[in-house]
PDB file of N, CA and C in Angstrom:
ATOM      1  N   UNK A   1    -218.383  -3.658 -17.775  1.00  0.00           N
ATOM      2  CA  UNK A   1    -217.888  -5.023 -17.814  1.00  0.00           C
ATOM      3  C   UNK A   1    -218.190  -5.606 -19.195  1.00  0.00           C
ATOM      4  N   UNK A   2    -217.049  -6.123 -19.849  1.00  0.00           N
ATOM      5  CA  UNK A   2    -217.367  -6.994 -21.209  1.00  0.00           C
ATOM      6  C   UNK A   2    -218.467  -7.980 -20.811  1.00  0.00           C
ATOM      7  N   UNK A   3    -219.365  -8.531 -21.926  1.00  0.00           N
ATOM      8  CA  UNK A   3    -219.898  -9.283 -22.064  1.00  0.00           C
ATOM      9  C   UNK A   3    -219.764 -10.897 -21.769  1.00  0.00           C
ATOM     10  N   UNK A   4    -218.644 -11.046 -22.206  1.00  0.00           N
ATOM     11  CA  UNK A   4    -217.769 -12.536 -22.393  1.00  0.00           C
ATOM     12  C   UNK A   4    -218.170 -12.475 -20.777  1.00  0.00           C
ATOM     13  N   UNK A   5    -217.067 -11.588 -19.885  1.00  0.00           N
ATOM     14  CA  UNK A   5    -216.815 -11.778 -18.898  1.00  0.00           C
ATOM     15  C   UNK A   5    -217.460 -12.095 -17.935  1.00  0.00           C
ATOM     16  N   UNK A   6    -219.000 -10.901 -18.199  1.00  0.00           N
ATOM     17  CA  UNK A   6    -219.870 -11.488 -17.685  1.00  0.00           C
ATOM     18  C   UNK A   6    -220.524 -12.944 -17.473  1.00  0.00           C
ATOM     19  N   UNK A   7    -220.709 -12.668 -18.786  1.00  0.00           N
ATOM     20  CA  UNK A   7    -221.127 -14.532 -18.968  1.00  0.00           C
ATOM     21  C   UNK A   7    -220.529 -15.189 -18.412  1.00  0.00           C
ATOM     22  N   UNK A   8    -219.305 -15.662 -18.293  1.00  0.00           N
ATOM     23  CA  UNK A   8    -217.854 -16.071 -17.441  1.00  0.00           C
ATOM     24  C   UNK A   8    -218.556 -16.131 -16.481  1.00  0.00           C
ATOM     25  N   UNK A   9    -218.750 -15.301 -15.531  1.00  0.00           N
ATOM     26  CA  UNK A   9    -218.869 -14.768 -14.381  1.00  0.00           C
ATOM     27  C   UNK A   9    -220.078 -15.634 -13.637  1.00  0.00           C
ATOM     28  N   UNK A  10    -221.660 -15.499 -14.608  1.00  0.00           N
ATOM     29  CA  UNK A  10    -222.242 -15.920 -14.637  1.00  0.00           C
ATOM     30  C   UNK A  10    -222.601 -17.239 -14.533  1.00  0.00           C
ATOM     31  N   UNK A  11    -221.753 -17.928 -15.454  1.00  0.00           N
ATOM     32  CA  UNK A  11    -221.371 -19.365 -15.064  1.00  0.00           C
ATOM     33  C   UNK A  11    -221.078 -19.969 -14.549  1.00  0.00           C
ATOM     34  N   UNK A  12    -219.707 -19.382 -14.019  1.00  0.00           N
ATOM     35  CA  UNK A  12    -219.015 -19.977 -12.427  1.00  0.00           C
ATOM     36  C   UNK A  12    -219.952 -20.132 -11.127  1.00  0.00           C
ATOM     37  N   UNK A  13    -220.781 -18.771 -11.281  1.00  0.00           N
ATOM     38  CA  UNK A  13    -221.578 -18.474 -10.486  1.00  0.00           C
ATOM     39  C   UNK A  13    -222.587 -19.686 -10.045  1.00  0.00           C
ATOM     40  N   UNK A  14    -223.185 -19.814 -11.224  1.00  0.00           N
ATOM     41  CA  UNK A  14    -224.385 -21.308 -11.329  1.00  0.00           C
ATOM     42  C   UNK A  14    -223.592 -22.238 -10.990  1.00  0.00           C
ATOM     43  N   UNK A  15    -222.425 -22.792 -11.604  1.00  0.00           N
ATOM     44  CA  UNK A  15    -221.687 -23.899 -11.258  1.00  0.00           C
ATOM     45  C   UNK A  15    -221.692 -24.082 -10.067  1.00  0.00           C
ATOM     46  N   UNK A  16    -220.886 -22.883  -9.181  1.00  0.00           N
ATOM     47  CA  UNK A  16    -220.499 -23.049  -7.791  1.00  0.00           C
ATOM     48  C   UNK A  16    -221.920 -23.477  -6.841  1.00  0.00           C
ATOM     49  N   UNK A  17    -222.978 -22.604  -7.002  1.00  0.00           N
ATOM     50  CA  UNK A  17    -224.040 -23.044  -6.775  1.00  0.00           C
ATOM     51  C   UNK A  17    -224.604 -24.044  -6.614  1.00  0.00           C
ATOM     52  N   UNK A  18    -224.555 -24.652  -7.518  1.00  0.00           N
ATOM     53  CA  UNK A  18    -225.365 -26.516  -8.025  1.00  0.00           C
ATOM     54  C   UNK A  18    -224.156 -27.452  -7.439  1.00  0.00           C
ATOM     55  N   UNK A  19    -222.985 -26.850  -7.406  1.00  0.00           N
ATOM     56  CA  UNK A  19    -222.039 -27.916  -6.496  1.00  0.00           C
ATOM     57  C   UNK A  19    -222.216 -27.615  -4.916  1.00  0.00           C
ATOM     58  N   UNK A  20    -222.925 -26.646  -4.319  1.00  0.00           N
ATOM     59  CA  UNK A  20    -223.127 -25.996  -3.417  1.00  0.00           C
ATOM     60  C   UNK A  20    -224.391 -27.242  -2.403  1.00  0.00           C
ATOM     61  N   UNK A  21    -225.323 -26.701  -3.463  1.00  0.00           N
ATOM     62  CA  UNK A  21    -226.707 -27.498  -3.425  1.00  0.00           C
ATOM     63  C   UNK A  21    -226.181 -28.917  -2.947  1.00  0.00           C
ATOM     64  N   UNK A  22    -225.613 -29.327  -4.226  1.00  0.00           N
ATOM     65  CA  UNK A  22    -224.926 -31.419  -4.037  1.00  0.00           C
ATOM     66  C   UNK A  22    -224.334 -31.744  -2.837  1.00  0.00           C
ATOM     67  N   UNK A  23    -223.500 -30.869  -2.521  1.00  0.00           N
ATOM     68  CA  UNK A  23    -222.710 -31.405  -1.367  1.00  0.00           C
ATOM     69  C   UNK A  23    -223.291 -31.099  -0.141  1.00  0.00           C
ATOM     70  N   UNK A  24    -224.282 -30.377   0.349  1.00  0.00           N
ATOM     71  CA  UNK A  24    -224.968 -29.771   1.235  1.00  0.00           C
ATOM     72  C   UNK A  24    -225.974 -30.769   2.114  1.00  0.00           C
ATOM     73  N   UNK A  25    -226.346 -31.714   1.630  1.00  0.00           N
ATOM     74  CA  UNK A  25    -226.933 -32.533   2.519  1.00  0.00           C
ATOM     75  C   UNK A  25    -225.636 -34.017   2.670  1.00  0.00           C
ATOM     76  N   UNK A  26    -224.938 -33.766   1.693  1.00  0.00           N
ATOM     77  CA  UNK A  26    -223.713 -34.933   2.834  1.00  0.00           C
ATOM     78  C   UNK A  26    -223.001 -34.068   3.599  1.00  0.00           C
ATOM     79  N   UNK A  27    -222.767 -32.554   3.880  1.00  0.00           N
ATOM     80  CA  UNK A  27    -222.322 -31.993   5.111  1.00  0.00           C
ATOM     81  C   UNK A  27    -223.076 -31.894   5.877  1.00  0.00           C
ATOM     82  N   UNK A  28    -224.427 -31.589   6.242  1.00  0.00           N
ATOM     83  CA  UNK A  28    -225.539 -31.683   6.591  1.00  0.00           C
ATOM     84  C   UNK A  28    -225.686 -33.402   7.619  1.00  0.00           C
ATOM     85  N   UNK A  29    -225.833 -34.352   6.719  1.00  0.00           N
ATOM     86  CA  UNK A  29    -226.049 -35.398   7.153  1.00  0.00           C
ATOM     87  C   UNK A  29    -224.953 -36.585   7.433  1.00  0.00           C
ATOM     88  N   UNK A  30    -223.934 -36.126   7.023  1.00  0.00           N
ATOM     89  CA  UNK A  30    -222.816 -37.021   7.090  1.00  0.00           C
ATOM     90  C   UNK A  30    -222.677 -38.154   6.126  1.00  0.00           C
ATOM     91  N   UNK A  31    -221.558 -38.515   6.173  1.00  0.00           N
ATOM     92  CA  UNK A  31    -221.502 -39.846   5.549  1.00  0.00           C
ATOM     93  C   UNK A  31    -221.955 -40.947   4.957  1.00  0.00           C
ATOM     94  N   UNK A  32    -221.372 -41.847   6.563  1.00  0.00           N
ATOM     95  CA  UNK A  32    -221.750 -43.119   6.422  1.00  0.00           C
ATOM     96  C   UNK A  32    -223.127 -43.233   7.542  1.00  0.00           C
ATOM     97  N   UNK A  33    -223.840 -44.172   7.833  1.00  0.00           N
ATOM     98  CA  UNK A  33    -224.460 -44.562   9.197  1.00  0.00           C
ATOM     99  C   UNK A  33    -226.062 -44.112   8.586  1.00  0.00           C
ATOM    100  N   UNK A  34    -226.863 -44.648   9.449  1.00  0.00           N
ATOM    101  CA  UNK A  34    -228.396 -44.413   9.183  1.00  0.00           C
ATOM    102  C   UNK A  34    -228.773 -42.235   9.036  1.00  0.00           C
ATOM    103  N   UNK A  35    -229.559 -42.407   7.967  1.00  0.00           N
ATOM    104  CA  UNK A  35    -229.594 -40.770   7.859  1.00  0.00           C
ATOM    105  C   UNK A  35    -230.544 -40.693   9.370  1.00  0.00           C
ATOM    106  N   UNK A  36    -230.731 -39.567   9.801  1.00  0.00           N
ATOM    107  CA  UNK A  36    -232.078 -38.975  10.826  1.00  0.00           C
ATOM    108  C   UNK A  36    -233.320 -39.959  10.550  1.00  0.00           C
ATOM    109  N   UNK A  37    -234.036 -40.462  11.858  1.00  0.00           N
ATOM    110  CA  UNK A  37    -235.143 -40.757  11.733  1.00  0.00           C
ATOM    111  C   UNK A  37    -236.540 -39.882  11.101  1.00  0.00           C
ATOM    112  N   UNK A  38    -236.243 -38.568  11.023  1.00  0.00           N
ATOM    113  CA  UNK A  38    -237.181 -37.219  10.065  1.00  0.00           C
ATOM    114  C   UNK A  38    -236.821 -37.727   8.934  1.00  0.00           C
ATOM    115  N   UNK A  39    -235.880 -37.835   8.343  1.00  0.00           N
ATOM    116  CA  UNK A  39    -235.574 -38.064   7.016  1.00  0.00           C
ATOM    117  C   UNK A  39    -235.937 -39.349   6.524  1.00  0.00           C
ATOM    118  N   UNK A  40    -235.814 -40.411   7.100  1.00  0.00           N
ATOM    119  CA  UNK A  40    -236.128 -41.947   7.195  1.00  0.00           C
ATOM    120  C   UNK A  40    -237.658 -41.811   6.598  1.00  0.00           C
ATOM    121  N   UNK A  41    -238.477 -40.841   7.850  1.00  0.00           N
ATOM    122  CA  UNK A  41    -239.664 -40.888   7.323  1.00  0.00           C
ATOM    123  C   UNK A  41    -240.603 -40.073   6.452  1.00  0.00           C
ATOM    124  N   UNK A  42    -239.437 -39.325   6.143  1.00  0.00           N
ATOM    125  CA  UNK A  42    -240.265 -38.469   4.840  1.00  0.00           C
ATOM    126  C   UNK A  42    -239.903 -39.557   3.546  1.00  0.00           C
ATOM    127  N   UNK A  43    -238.751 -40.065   3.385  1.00  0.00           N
ATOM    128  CA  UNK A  43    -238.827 -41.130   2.422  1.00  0.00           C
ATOM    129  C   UNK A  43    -239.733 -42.495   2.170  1.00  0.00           C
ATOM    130  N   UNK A  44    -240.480 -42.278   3.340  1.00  0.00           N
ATOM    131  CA  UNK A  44    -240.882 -43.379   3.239  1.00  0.00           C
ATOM    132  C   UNK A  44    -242.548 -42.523   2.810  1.00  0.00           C
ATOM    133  N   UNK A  45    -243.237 -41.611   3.641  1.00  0.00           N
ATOM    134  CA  UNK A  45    -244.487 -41.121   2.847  1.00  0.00           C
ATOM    135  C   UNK A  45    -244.594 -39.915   2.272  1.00  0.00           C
ATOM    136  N   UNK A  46    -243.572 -39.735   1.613  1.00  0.00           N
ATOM    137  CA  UNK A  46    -243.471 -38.711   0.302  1.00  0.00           C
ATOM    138  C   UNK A  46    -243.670 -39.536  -1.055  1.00  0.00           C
ATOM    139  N   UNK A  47    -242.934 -40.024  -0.999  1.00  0.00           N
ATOM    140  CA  UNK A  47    -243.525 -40.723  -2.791  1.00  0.00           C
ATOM    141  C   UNK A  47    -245.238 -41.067  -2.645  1.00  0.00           C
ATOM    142  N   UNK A  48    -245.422 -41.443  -2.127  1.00  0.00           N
ATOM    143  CA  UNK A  48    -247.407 -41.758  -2.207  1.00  0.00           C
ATOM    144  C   UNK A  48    -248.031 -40.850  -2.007  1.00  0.00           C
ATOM    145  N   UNK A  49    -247.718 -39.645  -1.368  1.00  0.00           N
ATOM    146  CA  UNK A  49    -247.712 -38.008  -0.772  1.00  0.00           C
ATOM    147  C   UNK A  49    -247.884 -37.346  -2.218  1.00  0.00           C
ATOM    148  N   UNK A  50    -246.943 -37.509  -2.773  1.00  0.00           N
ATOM    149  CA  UNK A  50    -246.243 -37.026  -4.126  1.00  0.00           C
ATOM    150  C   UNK A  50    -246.838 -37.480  -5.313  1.00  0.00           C
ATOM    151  N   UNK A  51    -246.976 -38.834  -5.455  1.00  0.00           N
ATOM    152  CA  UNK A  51    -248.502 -39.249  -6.541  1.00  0.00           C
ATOM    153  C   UNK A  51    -249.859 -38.981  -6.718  1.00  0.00           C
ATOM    154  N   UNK A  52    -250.285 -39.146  -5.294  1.00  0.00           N
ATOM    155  CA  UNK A  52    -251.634 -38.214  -5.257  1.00  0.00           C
ATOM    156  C   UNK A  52    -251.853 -37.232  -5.326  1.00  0.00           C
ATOM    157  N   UNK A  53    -251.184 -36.528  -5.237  1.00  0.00           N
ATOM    158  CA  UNK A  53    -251.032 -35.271  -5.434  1.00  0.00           C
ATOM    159  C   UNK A  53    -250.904 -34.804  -7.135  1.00  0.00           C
ATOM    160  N   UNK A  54    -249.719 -35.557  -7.757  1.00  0.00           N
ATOM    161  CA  UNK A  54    -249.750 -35.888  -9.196  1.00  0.00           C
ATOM    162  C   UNK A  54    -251.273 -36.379  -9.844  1.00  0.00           C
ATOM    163  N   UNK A  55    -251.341 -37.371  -9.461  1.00  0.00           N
ATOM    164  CA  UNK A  55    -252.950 -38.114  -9.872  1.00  0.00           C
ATOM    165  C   UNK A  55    -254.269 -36.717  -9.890  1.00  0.00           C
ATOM    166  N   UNK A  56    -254.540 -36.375  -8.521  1.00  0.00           N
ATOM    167  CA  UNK A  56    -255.394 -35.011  -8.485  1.00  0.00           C
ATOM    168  C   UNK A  56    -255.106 -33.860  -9.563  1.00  0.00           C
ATOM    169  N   UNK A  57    -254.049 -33.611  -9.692  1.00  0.00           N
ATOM    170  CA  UNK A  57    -253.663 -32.430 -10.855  1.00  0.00           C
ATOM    171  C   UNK A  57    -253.612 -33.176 -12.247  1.00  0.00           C
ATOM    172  N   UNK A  58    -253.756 -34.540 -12.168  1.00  0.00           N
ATOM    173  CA  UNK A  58    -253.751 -34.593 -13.705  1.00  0.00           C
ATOM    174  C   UNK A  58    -255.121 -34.801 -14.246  1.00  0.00           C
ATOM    175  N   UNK A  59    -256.108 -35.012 -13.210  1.00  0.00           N
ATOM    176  CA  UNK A  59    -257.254 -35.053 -13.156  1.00  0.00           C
ATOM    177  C   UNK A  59    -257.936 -34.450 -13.019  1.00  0.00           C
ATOM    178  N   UNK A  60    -257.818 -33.205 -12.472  1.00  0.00           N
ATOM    179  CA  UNK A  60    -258.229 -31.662 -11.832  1.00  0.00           C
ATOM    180  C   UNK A  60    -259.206 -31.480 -13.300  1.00  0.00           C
ATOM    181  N   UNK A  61    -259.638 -31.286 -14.736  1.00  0.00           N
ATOM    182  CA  UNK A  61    -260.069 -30.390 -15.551  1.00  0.00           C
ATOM    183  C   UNK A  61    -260.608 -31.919 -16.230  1.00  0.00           C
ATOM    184  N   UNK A  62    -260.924 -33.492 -15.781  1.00  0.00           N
ATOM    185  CA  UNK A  62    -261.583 -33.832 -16.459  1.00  0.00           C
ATOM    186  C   UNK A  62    -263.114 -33.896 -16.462  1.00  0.00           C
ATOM    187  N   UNK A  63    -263.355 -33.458 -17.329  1.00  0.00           N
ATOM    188  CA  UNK A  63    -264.920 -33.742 -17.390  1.00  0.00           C
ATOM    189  C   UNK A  63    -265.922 -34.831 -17.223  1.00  0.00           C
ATOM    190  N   UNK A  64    -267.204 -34.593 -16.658  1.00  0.00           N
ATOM    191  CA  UNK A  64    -267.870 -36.071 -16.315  1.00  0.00           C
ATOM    192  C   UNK A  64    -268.949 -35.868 -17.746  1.00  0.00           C
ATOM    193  N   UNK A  65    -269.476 -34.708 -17.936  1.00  0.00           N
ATOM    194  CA  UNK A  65    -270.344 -34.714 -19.110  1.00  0.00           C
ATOM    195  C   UNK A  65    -270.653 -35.408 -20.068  1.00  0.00           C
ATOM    196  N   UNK A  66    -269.741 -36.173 -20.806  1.00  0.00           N
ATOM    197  CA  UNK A  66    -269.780 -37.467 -21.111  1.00  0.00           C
ATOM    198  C   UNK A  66    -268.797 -38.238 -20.991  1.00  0.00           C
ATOM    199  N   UNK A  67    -268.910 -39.219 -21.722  1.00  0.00           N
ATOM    200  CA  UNK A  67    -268.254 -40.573 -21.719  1.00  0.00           C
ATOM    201  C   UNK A  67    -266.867 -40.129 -22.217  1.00  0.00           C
ATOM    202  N   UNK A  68    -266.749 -38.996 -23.403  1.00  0.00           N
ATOM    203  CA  UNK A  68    -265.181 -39.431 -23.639  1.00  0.00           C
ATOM    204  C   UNK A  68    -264.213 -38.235 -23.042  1.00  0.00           C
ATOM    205  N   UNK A  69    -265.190 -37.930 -21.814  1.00  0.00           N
ATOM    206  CA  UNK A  69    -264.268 -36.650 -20.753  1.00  0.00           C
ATOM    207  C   UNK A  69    -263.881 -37.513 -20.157  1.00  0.00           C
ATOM    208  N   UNK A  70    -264.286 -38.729 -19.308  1.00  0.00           N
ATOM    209  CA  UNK A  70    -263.414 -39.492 -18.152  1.00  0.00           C
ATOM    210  C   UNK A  70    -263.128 -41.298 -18.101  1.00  0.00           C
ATOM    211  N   UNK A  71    -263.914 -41.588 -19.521  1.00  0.00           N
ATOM    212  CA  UNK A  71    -263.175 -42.966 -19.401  1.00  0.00           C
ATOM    213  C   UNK A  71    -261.758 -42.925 -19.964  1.00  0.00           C
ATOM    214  N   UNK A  72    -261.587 -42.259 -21.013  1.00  0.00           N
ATOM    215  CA  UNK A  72    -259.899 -42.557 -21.265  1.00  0.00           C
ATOM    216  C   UNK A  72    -259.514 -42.378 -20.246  1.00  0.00           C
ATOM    217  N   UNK A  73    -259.727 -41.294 -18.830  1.00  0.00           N
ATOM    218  CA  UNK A  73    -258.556 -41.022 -17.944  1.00  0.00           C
ATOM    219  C   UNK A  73    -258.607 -42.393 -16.895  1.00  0.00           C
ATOM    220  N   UNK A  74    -259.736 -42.721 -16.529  1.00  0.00           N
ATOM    221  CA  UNK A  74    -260.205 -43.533 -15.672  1.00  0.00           C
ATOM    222  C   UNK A  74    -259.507 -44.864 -16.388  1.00  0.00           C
ATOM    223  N   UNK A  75    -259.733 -45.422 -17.374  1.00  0.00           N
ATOM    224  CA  UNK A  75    -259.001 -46.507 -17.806  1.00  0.00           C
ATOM    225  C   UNK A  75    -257.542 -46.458 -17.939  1.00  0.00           C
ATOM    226  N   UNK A  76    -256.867 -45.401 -18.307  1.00  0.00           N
ATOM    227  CA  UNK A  76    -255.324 -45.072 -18.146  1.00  0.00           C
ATOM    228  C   UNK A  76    -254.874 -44.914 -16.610  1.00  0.00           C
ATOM    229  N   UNK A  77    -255.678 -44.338 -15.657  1.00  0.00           N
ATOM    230  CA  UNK A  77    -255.419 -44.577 -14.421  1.00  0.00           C
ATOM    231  C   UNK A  77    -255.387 -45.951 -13.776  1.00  0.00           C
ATOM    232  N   UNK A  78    -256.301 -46.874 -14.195  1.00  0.00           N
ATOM    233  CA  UNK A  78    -256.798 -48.122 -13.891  1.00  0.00           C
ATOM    234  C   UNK A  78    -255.495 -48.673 -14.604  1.00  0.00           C
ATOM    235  N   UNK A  79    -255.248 -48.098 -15.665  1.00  0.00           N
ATOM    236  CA  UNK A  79    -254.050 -49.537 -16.535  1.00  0.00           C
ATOM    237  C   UNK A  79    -252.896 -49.222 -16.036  1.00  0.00           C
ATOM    238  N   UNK A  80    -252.624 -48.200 -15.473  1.00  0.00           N
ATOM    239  CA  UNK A  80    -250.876 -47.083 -15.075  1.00  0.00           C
ATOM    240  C   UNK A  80    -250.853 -48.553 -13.425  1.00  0.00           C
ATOM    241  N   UNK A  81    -252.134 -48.585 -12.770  1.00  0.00           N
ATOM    242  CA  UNK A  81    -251.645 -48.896 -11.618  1.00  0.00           C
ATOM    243  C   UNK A  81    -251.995 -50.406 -11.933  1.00  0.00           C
ATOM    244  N   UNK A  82    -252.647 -51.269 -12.783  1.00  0.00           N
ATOM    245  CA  UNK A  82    -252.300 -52.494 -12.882  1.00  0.00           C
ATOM    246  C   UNK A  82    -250.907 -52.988 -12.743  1.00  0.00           C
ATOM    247  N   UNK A  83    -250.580 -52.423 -13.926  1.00  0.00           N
ATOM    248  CA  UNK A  83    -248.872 -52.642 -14.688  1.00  0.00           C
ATOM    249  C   UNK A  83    -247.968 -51.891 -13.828  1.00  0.00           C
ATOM    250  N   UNK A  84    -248.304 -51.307 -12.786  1.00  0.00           N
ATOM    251  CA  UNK A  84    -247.385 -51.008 -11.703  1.00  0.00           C
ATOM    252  C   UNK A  84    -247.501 -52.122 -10.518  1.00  0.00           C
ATOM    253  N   UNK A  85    -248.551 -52.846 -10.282  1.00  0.00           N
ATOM    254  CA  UNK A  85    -248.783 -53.920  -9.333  1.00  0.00           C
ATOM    255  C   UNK A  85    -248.157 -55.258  -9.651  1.00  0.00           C
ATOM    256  N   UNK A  86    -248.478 -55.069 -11.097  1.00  0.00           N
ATOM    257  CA  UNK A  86    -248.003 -56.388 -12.166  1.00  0.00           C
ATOM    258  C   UNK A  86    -246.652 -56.248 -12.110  1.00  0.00           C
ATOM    259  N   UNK A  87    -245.853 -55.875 -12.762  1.00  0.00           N
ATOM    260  CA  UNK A  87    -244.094 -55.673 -13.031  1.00  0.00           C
ATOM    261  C   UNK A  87    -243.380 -54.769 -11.966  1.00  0.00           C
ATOM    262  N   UNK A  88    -243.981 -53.699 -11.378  1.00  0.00           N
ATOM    263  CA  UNK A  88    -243.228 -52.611  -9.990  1.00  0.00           C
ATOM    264  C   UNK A  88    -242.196 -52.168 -10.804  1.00  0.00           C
ATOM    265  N   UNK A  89    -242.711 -51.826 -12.488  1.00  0.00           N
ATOM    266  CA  UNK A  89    -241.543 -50.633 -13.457  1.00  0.00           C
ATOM    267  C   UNK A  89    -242.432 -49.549 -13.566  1.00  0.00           C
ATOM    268  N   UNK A  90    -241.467 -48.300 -12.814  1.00  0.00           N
ATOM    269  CA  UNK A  90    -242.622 -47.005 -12.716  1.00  0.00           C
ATOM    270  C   UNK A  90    -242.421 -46.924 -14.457  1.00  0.00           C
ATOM    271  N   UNK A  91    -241.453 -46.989 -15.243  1.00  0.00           N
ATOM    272  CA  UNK A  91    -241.401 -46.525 -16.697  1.00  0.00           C
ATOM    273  C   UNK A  91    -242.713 -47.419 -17.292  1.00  0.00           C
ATOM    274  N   UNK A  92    -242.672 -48.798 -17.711  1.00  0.00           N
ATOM    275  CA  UNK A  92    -243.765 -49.513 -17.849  1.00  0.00           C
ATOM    276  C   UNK A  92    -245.023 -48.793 -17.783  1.00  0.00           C
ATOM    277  N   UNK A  93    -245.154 -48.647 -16.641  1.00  0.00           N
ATOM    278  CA  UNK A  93    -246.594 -48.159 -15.845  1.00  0.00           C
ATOM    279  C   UNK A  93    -247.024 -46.837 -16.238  1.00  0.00           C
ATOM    280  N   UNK A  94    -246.041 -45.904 -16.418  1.00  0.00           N
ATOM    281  CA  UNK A  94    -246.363 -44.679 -16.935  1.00  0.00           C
ATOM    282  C   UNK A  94    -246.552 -44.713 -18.640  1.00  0.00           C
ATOM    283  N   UNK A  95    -245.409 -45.265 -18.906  1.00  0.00           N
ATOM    284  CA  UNK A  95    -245.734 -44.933 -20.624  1.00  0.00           C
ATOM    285  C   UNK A  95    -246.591 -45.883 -21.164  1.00  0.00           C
ATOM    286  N   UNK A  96    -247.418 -47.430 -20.614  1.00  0.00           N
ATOM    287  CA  UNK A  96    -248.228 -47.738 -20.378  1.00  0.00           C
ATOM    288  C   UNK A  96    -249.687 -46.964 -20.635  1.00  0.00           C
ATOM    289  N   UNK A  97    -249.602 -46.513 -19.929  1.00  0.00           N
ATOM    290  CA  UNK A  97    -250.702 -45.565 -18.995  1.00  0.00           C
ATOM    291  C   UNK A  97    -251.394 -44.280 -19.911  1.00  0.00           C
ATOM    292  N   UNK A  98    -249.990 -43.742 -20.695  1.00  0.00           N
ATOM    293  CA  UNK A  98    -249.890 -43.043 -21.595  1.00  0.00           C
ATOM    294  C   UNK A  98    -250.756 -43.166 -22.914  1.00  0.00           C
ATOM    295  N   UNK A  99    -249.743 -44.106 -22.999  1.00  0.00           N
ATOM    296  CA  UNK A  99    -250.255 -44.674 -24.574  1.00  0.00           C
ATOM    297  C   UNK A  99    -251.547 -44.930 -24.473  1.00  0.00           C
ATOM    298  N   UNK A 100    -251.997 -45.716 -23.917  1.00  0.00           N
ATOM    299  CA  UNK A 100    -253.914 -45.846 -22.862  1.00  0.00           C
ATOM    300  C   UNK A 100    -254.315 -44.863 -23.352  1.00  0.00           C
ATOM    301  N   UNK A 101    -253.979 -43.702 -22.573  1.00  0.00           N
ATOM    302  CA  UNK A 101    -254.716 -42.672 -23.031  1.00  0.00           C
ATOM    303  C   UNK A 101    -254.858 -42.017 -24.543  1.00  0.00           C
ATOM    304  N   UNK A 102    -253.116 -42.080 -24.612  1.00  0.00           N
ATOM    305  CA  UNK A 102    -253.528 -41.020 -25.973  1.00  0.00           C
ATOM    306  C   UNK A 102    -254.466 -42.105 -27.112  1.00  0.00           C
ATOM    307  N   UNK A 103    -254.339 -43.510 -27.029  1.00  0.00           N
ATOM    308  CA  UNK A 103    -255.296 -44.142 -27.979  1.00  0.00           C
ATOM    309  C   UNK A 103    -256.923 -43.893 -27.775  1.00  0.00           C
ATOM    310  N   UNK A 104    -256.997 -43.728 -26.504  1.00  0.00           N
ATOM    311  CA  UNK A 104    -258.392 -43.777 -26.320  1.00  0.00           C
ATOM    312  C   UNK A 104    -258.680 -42.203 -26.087  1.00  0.00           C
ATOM    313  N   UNK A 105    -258.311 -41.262 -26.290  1.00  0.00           N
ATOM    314  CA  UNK A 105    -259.111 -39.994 -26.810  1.00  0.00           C
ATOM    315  C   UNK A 105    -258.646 -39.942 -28.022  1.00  0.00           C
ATOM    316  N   UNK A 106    -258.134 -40.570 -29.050  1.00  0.00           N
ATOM    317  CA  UNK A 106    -258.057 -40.399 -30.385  1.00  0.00           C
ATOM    318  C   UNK A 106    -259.237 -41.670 -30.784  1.00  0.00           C
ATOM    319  N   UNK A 107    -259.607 -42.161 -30.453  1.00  0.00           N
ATOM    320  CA  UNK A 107    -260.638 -43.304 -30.370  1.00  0.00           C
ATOM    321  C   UNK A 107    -262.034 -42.502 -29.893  1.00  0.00           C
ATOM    322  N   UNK A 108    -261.902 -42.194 -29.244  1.00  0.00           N
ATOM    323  CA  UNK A 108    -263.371 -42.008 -28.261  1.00  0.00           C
ATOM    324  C   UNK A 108    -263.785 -40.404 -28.726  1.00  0.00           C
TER     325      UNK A 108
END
């Protein structure tokens, strides 16, 4: 098989796929009308499910040994969820949160 063709081939392939994936939970779930009450409630405690879970792994390797292993994280954690209480902009809150940090281990 030529190369091109492959590739060709290859592509369609992924395409059809990822249009596969998309349309699969509106055949699945239909339309219009309330989705499943299962589904209702995974939307509702998956995102907080899903942060802590985030939060633990981004925290997993900090150090307590001294001071500049866990206050930058502890104060960027503390400032991520102010400015998420304050405004309710996850962007805010994260790049927020960020910047927190990267100043204060270039500081500390």
């Amino acid at each position: 098989m030529r190369p091109e063709l492959h590739t060709l081939l290859l592509i369609l392939v992924c395409a059809g796929v990822t249009i596969a994936l998309r349309a699969l939970p509106f055949l699945a779930l239909g339309r219009g009308g309330q989705p499943p009450a299962l589904v209702r409630r995974l939307g509702e405690r998956l995102p907080p499910a899903v942060m802590a879970i985030l939060v633990v792994y981004c925290l997993r390797s900090t150090s307590f040994a001294a001071l500049s292993g866990w206050v930058p994280a502890l104060a960027a954690g503390a400032a991520t969820v102010a400015l998420h209480v304050w405004r309710r902009n996850t962007l805010l809150s994260i790049a927020g949160g960020t910047l927190l940090y990267m100043l204060l281990i270039r500081c500390l």
